[in-house]
PDB file of N, CA and C in Angstrom:
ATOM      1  N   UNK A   1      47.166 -48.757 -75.468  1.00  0.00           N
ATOM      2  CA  UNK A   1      47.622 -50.014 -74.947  1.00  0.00           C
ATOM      3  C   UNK A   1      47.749 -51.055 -76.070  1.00  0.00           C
ATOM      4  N   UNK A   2      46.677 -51.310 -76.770  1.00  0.00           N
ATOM      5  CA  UNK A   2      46.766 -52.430 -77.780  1.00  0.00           C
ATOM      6  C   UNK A   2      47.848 -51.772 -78.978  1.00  0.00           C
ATOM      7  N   UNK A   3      47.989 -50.491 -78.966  1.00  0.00           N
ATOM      8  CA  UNK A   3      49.442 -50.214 -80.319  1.00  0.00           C
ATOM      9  C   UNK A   3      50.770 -50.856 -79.718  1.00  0.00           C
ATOM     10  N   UNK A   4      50.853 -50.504 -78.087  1.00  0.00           N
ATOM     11  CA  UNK A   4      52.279 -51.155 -77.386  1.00  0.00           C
ATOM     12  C   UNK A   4      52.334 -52.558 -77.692  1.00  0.00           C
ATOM     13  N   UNK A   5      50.908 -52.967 -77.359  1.00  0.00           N
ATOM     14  CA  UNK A   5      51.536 -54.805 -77.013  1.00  0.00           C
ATOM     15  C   UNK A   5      50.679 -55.790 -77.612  1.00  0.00           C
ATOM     16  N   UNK A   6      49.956 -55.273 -78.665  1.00  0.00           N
ATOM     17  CA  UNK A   6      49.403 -56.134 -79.545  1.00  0.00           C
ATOM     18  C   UNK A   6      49.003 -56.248 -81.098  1.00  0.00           C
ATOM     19  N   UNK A   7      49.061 -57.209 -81.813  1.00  0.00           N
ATOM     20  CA  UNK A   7      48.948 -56.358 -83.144  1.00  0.00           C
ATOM     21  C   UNK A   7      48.051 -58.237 -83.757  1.00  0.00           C
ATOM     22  N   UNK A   8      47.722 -57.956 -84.806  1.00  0.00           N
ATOM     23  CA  UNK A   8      47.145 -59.000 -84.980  1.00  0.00           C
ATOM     24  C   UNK A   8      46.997 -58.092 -86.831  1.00  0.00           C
ATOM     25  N   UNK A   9      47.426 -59.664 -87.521  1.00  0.00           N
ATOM     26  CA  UNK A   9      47.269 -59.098 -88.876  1.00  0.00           C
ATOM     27  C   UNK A   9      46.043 -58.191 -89.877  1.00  0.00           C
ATOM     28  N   UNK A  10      45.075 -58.970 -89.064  1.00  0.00           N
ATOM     29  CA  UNK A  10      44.193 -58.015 -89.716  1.00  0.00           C
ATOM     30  C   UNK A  10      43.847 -56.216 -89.236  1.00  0.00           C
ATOM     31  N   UNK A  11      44.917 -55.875 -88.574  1.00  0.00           N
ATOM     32  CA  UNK A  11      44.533 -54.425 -87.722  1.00  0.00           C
ATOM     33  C   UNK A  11      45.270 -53.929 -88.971  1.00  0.00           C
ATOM     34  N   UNK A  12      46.135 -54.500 -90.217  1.00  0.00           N
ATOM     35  CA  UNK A  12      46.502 -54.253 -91.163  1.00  0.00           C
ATOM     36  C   UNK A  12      47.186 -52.427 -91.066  1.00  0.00           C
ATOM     37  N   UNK A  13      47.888 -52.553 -90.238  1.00  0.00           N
ATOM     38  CA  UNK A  13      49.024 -51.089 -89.421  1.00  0.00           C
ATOM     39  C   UNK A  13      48.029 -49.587 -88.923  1.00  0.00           C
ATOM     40  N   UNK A  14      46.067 -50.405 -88.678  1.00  0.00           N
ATOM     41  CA  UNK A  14      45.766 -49.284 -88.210  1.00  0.00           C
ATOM     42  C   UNK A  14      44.914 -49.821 -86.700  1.00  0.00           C
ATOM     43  N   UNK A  15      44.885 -49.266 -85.315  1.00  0.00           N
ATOM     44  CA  UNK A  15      45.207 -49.538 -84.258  1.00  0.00           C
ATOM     45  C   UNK A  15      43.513 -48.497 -83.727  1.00  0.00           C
ATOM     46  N   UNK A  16      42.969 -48.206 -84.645  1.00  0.00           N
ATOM     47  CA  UNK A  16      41.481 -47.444 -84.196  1.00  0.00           C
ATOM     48  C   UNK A  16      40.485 -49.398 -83.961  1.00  0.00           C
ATOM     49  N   UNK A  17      39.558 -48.318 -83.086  1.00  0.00           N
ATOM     50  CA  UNK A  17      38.091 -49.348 -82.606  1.00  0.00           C
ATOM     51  C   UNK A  17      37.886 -50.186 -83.829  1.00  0.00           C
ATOM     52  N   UNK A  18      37.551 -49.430 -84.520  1.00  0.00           N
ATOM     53  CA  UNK A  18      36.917 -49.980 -86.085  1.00  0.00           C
ATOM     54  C   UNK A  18      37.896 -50.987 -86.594  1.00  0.00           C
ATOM     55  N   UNK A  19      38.986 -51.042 -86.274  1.00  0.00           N
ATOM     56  CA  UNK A  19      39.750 -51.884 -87.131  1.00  0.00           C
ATOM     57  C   UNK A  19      40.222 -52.911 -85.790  1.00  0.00           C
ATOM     58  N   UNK A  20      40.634 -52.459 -85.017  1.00  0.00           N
ATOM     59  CA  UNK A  20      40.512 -54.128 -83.646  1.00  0.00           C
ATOM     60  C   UNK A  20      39.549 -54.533 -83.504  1.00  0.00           C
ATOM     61  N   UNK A  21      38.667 -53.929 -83.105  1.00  0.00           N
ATOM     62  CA  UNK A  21      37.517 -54.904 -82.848  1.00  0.00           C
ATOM     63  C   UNK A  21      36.853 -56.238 -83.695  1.00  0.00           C
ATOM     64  N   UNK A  22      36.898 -55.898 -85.129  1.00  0.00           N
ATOM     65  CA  UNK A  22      36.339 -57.023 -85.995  1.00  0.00           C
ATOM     66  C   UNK A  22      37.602 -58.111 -85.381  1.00  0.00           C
ATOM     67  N   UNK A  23      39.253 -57.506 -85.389  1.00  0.00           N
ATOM     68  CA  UNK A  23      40.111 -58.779 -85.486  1.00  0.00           C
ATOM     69  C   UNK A  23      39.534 -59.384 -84.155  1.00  0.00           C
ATOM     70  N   UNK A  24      39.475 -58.798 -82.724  1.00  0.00           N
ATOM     71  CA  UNK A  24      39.795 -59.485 -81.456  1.00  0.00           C
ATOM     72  C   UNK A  24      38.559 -59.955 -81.541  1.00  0.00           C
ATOM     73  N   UNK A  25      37.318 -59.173 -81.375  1.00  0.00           N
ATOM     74  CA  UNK A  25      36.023 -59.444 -81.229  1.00  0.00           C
ATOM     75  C   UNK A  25      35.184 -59.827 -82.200  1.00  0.00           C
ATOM     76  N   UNK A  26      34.858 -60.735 -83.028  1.00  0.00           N
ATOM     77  CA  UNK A  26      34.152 -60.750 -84.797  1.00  0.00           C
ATOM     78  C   UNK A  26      32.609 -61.023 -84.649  1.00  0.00           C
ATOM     79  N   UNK A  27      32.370 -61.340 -83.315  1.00  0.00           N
ATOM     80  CA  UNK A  27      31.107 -61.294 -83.293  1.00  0.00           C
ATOM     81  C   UNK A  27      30.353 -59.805 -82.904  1.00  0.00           C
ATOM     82  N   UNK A  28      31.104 -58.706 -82.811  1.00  0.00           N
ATOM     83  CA  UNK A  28      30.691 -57.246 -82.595  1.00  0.00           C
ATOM     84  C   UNK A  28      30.484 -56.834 -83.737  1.00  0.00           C
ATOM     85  N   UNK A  29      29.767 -56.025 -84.140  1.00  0.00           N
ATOM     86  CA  UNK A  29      30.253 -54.606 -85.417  1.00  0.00           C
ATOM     87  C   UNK A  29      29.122 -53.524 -85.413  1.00  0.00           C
ATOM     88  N   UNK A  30      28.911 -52.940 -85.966  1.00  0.00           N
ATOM     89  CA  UNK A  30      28.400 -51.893 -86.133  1.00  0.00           C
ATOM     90  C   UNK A  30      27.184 -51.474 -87.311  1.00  0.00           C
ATOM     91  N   UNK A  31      27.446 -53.061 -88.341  1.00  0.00           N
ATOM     92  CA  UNK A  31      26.616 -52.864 -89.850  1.00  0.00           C
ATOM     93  C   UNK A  31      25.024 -53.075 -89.447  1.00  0.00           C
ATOM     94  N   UNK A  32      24.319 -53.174 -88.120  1.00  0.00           N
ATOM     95  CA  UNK A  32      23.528 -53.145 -88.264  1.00  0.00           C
ATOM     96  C   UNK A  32      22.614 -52.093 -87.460  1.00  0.00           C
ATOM     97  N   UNK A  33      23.785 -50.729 -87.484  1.00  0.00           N
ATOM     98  CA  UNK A  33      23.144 -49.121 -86.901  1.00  0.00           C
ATOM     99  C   UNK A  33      22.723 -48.421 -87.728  1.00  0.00           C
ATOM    100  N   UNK A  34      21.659 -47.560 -87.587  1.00  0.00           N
ATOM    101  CA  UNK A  34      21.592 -46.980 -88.243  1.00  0.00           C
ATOM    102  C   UNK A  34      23.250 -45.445 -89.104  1.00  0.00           C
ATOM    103  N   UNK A  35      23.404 -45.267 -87.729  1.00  0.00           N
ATOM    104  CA  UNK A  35      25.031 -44.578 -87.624  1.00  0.00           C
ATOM    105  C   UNK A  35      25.639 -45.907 -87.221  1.00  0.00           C
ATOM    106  N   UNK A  36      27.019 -45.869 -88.267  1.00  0.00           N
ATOM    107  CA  UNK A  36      27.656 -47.068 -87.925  1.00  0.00           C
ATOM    108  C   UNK A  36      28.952 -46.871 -88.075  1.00  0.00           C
ATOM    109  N   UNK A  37      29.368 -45.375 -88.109  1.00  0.00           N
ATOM    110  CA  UNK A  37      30.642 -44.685 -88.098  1.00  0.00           C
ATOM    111  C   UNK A  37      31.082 -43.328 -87.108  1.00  0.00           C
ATOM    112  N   UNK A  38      32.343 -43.003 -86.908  1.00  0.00           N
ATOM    113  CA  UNK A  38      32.246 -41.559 -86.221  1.00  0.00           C
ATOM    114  C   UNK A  38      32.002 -40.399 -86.965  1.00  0.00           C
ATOM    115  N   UNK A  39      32.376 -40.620 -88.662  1.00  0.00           N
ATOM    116  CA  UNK A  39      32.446 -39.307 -89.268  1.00  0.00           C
ATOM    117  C   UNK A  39      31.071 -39.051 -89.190  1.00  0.00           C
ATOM    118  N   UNK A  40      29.614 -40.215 -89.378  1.00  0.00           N
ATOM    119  CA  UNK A  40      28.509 -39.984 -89.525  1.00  0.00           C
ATOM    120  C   UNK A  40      28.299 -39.130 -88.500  1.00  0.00           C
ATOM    121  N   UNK A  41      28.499 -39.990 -87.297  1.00  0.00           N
ATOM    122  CA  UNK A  41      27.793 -39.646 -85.882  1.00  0.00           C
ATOM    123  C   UNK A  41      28.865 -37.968 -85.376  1.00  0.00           C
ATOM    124  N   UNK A  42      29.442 -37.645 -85.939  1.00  0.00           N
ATOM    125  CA  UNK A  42      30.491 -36.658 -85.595  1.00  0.00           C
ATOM    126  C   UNK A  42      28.931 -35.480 -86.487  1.00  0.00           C
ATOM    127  N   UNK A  43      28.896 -35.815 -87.757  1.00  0.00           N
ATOM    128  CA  UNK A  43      28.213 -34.916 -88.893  1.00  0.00           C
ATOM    129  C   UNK A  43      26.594 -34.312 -88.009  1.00  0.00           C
ATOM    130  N   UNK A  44      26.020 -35.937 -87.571  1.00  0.00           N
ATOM    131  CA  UNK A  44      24.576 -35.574 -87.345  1.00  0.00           C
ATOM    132  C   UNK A  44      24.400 -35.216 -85.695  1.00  0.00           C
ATOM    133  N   UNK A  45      25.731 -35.296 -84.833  1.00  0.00           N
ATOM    134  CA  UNK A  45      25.575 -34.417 -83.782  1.00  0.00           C
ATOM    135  C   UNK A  45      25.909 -33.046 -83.625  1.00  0.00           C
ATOM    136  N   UNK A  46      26.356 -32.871 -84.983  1.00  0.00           N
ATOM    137  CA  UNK A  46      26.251 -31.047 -85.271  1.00  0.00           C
ATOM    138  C   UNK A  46      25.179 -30.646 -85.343  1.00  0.00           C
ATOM    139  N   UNK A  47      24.510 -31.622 -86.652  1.00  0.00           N
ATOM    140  CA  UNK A  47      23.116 -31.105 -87.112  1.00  0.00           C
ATOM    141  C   UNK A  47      22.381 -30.995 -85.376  1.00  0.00           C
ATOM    142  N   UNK A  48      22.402 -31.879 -84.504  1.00  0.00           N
ATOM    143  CA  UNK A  48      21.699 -31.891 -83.454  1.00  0.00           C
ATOM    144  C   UNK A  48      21.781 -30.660 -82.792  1.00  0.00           C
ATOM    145  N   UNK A  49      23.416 -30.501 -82.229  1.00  0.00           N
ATOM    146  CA  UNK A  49      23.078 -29.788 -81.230  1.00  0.00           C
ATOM    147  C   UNK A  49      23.115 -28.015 -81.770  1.00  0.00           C
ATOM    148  N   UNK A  50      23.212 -28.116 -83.277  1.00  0.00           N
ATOM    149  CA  UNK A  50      23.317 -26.231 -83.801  1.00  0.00           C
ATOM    150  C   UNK A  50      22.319 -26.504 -84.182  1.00  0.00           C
ATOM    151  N   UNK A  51      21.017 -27.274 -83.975  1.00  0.00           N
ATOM    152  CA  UNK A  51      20.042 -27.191 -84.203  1.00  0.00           C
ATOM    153  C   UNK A  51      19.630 -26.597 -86.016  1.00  0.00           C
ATOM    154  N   UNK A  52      19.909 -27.498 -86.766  1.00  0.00           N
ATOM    155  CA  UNK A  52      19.397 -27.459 -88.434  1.00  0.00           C
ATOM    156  C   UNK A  52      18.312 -27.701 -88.643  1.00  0.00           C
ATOM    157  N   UNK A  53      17.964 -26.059 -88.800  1.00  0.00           N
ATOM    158  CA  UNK A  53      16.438 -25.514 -89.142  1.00  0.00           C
ATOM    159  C   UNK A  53      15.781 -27.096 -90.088  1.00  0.00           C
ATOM    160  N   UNK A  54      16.787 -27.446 -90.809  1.00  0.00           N
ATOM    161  CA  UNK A  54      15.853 -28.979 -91.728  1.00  0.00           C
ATOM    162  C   UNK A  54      15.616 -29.908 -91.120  1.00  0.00           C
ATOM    163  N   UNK A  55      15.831 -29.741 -89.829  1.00  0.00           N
ATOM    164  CA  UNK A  55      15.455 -31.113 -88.618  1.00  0.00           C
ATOM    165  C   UNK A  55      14.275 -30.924 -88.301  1.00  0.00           C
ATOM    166  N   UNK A  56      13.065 -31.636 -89.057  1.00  0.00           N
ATOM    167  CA  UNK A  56      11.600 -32.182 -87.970  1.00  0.00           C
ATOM    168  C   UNK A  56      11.677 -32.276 -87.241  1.00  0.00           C
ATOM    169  N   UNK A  57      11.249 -32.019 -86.008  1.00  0.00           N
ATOM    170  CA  UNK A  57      11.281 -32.816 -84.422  1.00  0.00           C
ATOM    171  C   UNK A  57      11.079 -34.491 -84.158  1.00  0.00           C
ATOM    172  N   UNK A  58      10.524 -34.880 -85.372  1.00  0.00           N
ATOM    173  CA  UNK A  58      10.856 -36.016 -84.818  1.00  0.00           C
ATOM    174  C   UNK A  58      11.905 -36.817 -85.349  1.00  0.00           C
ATOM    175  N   UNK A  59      12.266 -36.077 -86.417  1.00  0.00           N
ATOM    176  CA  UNK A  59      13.737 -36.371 -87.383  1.00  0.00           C
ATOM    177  C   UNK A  59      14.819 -36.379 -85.827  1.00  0.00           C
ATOM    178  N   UNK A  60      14.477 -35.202 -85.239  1.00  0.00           N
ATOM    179  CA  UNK A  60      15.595 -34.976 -84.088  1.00  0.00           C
ATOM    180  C   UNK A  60      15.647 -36.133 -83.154  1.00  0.00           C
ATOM    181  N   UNK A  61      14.422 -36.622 -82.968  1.00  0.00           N
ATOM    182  CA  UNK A  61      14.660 -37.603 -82.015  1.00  0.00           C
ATOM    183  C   UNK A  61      14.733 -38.728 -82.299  1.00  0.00           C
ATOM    184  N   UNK A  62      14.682 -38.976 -83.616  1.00  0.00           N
ATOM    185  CA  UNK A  62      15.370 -40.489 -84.232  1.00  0.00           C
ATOM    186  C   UNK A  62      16.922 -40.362 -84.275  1.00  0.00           C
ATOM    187  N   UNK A  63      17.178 -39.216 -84.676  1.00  0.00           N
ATOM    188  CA  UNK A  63      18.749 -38.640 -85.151  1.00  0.00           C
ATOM    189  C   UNK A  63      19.407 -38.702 -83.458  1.00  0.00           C
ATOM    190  N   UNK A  64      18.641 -38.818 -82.308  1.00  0.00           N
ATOM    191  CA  UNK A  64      19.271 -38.332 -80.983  1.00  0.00           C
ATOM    192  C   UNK A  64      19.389 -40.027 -80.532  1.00  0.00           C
ATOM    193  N   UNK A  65      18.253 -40.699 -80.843  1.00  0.00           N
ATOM    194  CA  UNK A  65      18.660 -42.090 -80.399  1.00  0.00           C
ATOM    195  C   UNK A  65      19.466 -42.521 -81.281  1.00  0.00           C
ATOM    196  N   UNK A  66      19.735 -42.620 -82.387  1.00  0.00           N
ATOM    197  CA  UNK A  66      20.634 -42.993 -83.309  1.00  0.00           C
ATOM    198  C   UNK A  66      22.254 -43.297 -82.532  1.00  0.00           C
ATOM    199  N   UNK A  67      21.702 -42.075 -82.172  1.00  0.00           N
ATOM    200  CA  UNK A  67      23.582 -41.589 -81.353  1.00  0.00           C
ATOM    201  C   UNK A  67      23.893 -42.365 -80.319  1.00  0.00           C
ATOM    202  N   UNK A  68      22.543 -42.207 -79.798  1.00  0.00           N
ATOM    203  CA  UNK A  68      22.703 -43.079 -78.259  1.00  0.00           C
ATOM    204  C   UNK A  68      22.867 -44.319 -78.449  1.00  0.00           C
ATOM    205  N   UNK A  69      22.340 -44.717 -79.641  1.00  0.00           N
ATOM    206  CA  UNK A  69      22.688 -46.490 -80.302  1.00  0.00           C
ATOM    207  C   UNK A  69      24.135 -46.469 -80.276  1.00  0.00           C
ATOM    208  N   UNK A  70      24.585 -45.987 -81.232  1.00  0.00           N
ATOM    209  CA  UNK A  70      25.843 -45.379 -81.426  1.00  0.00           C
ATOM    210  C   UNK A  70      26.719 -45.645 -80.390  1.00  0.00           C
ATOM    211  N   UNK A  71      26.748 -44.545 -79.816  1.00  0.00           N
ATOM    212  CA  UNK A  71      27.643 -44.387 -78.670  1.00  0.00           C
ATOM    213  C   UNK A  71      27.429 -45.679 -77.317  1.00  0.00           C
ATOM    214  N   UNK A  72      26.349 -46.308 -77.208  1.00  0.00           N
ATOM    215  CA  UNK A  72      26.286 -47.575 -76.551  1.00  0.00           C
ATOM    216  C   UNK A  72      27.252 -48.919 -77.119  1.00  0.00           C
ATOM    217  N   UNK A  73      27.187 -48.935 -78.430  1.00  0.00           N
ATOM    218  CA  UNK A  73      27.982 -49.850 -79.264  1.00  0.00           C
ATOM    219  C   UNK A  73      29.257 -49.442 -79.046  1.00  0.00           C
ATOM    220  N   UNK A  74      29.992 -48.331 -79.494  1.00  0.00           N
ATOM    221  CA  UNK A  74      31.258 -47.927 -78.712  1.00  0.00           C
ATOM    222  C   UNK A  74      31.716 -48.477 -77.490  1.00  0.00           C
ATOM    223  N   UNK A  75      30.945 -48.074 -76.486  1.00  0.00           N
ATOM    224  CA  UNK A  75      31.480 -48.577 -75.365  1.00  0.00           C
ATOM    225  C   UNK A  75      30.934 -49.871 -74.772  1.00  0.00           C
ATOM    226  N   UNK A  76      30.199 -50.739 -75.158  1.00  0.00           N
ATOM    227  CA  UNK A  76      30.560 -52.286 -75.367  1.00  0.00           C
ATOM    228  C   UNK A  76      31.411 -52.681 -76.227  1.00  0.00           C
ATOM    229  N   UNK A  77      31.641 -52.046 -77.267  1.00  0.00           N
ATOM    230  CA  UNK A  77      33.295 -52.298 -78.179  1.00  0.00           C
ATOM    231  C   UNK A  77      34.458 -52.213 -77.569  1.00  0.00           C
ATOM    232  N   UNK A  78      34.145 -51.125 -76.400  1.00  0.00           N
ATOM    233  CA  UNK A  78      35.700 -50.807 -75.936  1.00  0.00           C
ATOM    234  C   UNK A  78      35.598 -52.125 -74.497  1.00  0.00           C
ATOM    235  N   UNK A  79      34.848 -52.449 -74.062  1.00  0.00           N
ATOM    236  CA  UNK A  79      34.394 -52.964 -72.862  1.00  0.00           C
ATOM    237  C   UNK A  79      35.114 -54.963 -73.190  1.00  0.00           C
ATOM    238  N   UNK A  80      34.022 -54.730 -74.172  1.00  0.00           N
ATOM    239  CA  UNK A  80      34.585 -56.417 -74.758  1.00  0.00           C
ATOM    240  C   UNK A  80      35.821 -56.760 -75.835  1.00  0.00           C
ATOM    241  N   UNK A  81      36.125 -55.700 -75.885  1.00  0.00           N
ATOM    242  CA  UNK A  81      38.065 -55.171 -76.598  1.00  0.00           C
ATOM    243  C   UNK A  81      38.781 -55.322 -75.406  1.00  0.00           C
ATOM    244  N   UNK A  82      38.707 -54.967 -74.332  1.00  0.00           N
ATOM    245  CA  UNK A  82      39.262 -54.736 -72.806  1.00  0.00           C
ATOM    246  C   UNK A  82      39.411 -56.394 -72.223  1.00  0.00           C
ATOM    247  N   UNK A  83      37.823 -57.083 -72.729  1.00  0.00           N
ATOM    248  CA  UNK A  83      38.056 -58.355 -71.976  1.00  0.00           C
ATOM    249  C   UNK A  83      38.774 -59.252 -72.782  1.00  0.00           C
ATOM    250  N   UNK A  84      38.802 -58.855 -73.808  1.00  0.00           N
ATOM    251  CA  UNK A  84      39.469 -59.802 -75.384  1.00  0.00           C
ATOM    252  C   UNK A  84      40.853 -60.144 -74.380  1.00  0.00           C
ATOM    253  N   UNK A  85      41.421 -59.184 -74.674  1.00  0.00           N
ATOM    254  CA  UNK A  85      42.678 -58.564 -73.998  1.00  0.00           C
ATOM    255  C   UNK A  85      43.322 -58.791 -72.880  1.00  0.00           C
ATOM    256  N   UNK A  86      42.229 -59.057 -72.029  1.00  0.00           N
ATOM    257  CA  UNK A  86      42.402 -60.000 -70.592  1.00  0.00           C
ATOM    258  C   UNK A  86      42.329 -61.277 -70.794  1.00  0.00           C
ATOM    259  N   UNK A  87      41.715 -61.651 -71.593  1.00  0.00           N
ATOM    260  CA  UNK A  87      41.838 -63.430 -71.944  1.00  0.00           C
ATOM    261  C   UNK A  87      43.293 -63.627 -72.568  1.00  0.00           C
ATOM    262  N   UNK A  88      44.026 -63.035 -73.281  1.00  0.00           N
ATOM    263  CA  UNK A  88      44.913 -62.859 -73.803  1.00  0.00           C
ATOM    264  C   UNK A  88      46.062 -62.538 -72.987  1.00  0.00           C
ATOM    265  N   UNK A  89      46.263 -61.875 -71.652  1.00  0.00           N
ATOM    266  CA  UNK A  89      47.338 -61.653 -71.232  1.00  0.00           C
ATOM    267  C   UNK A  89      47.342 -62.807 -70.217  1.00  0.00           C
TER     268      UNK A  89
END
């Protein structure tokens, strides 16, 4: 939706979360997760779920909330990207 009908200079011709959100939303971001990217959170939910013999158990369950941090921030990103967007139309 936001590639059809919105663009704002700083999305600087790329149309991912990471790059609207700072323009629409600037009081959101991510710099203060421990995972604060997908490639991270893509990497250490391998390690999770193929289970890497170098995971402590409690390494695992810092590494499992991590995600859940993670993935909560996502979707208040997409949530308050959605309302940006409604103030706007």
């Amino acid at each position: 939706m936001v590639r059809d009908h919105v663009y704002h200079p700083d999305f600087e011709g790329s149309f991912s979360l990471k790059t609207v959100l700072p323009a629409l939303v600037p009081d959101l971001g991510y710099n203060d997760l421990a995972i604060a990217d997908g490639d991270t959170a893509s990497r250490e939910l391998t390690r999770l779920v193929l289970g890497d013999a170098a995971f402590l158990p409690a390494d695992r369950a810092l590494t499992r909330e991590q995600l859940l941090r993670y993935c909560e921030r996502d979707t208040l990103a997409m949530v308050r990207v959605l309302s940006r967007l409604r103030e706007l139309a």
